[in-house]
C-alpha atoms as a PDB file:
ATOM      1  CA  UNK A   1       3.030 -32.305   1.768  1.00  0.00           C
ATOM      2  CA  UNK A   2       3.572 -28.645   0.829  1.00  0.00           C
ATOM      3  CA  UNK A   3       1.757 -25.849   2.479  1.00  0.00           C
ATOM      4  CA  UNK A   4      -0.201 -25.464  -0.874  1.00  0.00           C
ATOM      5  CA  UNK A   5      -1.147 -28.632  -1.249  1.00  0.00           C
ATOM      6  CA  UNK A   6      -3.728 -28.190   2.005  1.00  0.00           C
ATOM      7  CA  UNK A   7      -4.920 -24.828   1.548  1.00  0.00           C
ATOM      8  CA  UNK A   8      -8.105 -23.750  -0.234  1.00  0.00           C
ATOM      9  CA  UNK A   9      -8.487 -20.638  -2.275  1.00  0.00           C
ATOM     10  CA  UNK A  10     -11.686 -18.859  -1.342  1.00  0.00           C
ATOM     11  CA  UNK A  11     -13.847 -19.450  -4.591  1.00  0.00           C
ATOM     12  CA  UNK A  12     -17.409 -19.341  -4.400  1.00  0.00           C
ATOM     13  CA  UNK A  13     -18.831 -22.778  -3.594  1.00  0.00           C
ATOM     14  CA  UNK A  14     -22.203 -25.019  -3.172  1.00  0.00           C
ATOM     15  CA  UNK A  15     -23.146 -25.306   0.109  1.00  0.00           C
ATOM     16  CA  UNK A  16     -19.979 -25.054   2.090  1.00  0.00           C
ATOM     17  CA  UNK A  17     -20.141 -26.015   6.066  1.00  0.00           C
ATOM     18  CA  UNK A  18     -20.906 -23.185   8.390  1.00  0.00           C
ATOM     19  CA  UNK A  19     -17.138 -22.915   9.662  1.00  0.00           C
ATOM     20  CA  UNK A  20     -15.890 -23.065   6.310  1.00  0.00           C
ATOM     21  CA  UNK A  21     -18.579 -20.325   5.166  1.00  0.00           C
ATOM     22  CA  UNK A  22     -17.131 -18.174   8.543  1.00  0.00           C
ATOM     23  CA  UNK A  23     -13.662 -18.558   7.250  1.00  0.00           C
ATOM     24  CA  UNK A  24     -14.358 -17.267   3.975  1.00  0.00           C
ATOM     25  CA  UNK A  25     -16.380 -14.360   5.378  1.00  0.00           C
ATOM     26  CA  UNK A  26     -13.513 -13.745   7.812  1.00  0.00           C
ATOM     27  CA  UNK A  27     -10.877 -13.931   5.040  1.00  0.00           C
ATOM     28  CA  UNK A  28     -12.643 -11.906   2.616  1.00  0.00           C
ATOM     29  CA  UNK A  29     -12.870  -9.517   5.008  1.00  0.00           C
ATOM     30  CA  UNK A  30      -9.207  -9.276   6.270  1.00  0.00           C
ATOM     31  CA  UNK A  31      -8.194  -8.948   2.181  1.00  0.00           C
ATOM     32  CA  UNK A  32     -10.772  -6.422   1.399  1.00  0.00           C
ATOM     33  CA  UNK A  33     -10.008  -4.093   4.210  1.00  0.00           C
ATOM     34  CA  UNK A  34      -5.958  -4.160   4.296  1.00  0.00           C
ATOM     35  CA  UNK A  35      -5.272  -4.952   0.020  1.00  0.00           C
ATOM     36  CA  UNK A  36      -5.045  -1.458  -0.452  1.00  0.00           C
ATOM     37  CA  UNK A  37      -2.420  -0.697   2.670  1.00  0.00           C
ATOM     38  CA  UNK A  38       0.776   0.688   0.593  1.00  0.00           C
ATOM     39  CA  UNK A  39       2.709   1.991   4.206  1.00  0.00           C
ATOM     40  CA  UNK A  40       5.745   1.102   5.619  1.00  0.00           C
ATOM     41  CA  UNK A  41       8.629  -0.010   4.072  1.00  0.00           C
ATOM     42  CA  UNK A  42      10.057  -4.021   2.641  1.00  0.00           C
ATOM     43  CA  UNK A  43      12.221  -5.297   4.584  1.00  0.00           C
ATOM     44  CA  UNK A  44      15.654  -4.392   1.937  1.00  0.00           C
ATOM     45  CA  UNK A  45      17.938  -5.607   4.942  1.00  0.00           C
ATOM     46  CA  UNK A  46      17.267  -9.107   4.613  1.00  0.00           C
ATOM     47  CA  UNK A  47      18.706  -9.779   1.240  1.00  0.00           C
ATOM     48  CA  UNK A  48      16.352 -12.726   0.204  1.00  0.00           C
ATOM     49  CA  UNK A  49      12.921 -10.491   1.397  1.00  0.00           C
ATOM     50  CA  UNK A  50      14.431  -7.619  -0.997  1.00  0.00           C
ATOM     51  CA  UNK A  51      13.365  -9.875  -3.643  1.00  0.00           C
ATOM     52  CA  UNK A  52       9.770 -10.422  -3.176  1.00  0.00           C
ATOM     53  CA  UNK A  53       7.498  -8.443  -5.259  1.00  0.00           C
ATOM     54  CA  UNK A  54       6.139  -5.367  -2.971  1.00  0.00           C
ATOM     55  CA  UNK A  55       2.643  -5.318  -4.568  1.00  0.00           C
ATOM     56  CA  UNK A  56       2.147  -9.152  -3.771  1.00  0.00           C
ATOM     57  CA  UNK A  57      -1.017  -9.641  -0.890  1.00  0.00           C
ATOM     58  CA  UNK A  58      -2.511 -12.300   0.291  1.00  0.00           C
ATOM     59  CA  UNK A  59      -3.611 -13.671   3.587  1.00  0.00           C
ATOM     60  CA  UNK A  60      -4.278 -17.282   4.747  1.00  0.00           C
ATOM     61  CA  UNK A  61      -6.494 -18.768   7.787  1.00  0.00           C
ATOM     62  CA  UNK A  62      -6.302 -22.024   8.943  1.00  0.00           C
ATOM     63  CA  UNK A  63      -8.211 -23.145  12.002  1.00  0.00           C
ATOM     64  CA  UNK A  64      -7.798 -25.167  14.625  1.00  0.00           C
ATOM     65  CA  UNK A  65      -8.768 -27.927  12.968  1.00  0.00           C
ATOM     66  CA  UNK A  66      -6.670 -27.442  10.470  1.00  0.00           C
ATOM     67  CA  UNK A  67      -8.511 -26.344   7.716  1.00  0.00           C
ATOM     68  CA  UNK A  68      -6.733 -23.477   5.676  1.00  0.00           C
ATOM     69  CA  UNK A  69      -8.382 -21.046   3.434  1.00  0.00           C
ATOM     70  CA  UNK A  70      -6.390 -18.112   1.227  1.00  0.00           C
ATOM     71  CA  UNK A  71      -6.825 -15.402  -0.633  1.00  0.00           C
ATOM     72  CA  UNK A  72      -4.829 -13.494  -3.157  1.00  0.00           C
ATOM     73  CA  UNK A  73      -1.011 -14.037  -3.131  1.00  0.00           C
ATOM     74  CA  UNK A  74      -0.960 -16.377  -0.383  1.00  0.00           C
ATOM     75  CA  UNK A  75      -0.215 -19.000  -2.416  1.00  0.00           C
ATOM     76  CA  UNK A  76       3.019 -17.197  -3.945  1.00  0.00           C
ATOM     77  CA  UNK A  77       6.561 -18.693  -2.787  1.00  0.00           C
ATOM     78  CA  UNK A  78       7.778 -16.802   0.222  1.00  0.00           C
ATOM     79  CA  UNK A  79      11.487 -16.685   1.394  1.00  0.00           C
ATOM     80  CA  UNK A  80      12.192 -17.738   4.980  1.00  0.00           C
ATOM     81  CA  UNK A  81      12.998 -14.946   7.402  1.00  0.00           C
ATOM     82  CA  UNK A  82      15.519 -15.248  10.592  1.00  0.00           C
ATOM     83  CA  UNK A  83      14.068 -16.594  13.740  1.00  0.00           C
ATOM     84  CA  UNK A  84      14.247 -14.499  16.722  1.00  0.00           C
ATOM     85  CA  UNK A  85      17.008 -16.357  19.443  1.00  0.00           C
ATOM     86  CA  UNK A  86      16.481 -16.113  23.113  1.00  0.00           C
END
């Protein structure tokens, strides 16, 4: 199953639970405050991140239970990135 298969794009809704309702408010939150953060710079040294669009945002939450929730571009397609080896 694909990561966007399970997640859940914050709409407004009837009566979600009170976790759900949390992670929404949380989410919301997290987009509104850092959407408009243009600093820094892509990463243009990994050839496959040079691609990606630099005004694409989103963010995602999932908890522990695995619910996840996003918002924005979290959805979009993102290139794998190296892994760090010991």
């Amino acid at each position: 199953m694909s990561t966007q298969q399970k997640c859940t794009p914050v709409t407004p809704s009837a009566g979600p639970s009170s976790a759900e309702a949390m992670m929404k408010s949380t989410i919301i939150g997290l987009y509104d405050e850092f959407k408009g953060n243009i600093g820094g710079k892509l990463a243009d040294y990994i050839p496959e991140l040079a691609k990606v669009a630099p005004d694409q945002f989103g963010v995602a939450l999932t908890s522990n239970q695995g619910k996840t929730v996003w918002i924005g571009d979290a959805s979009a397609p993102s290139p794998s990135s190296p892994s760090p080896r010991p």
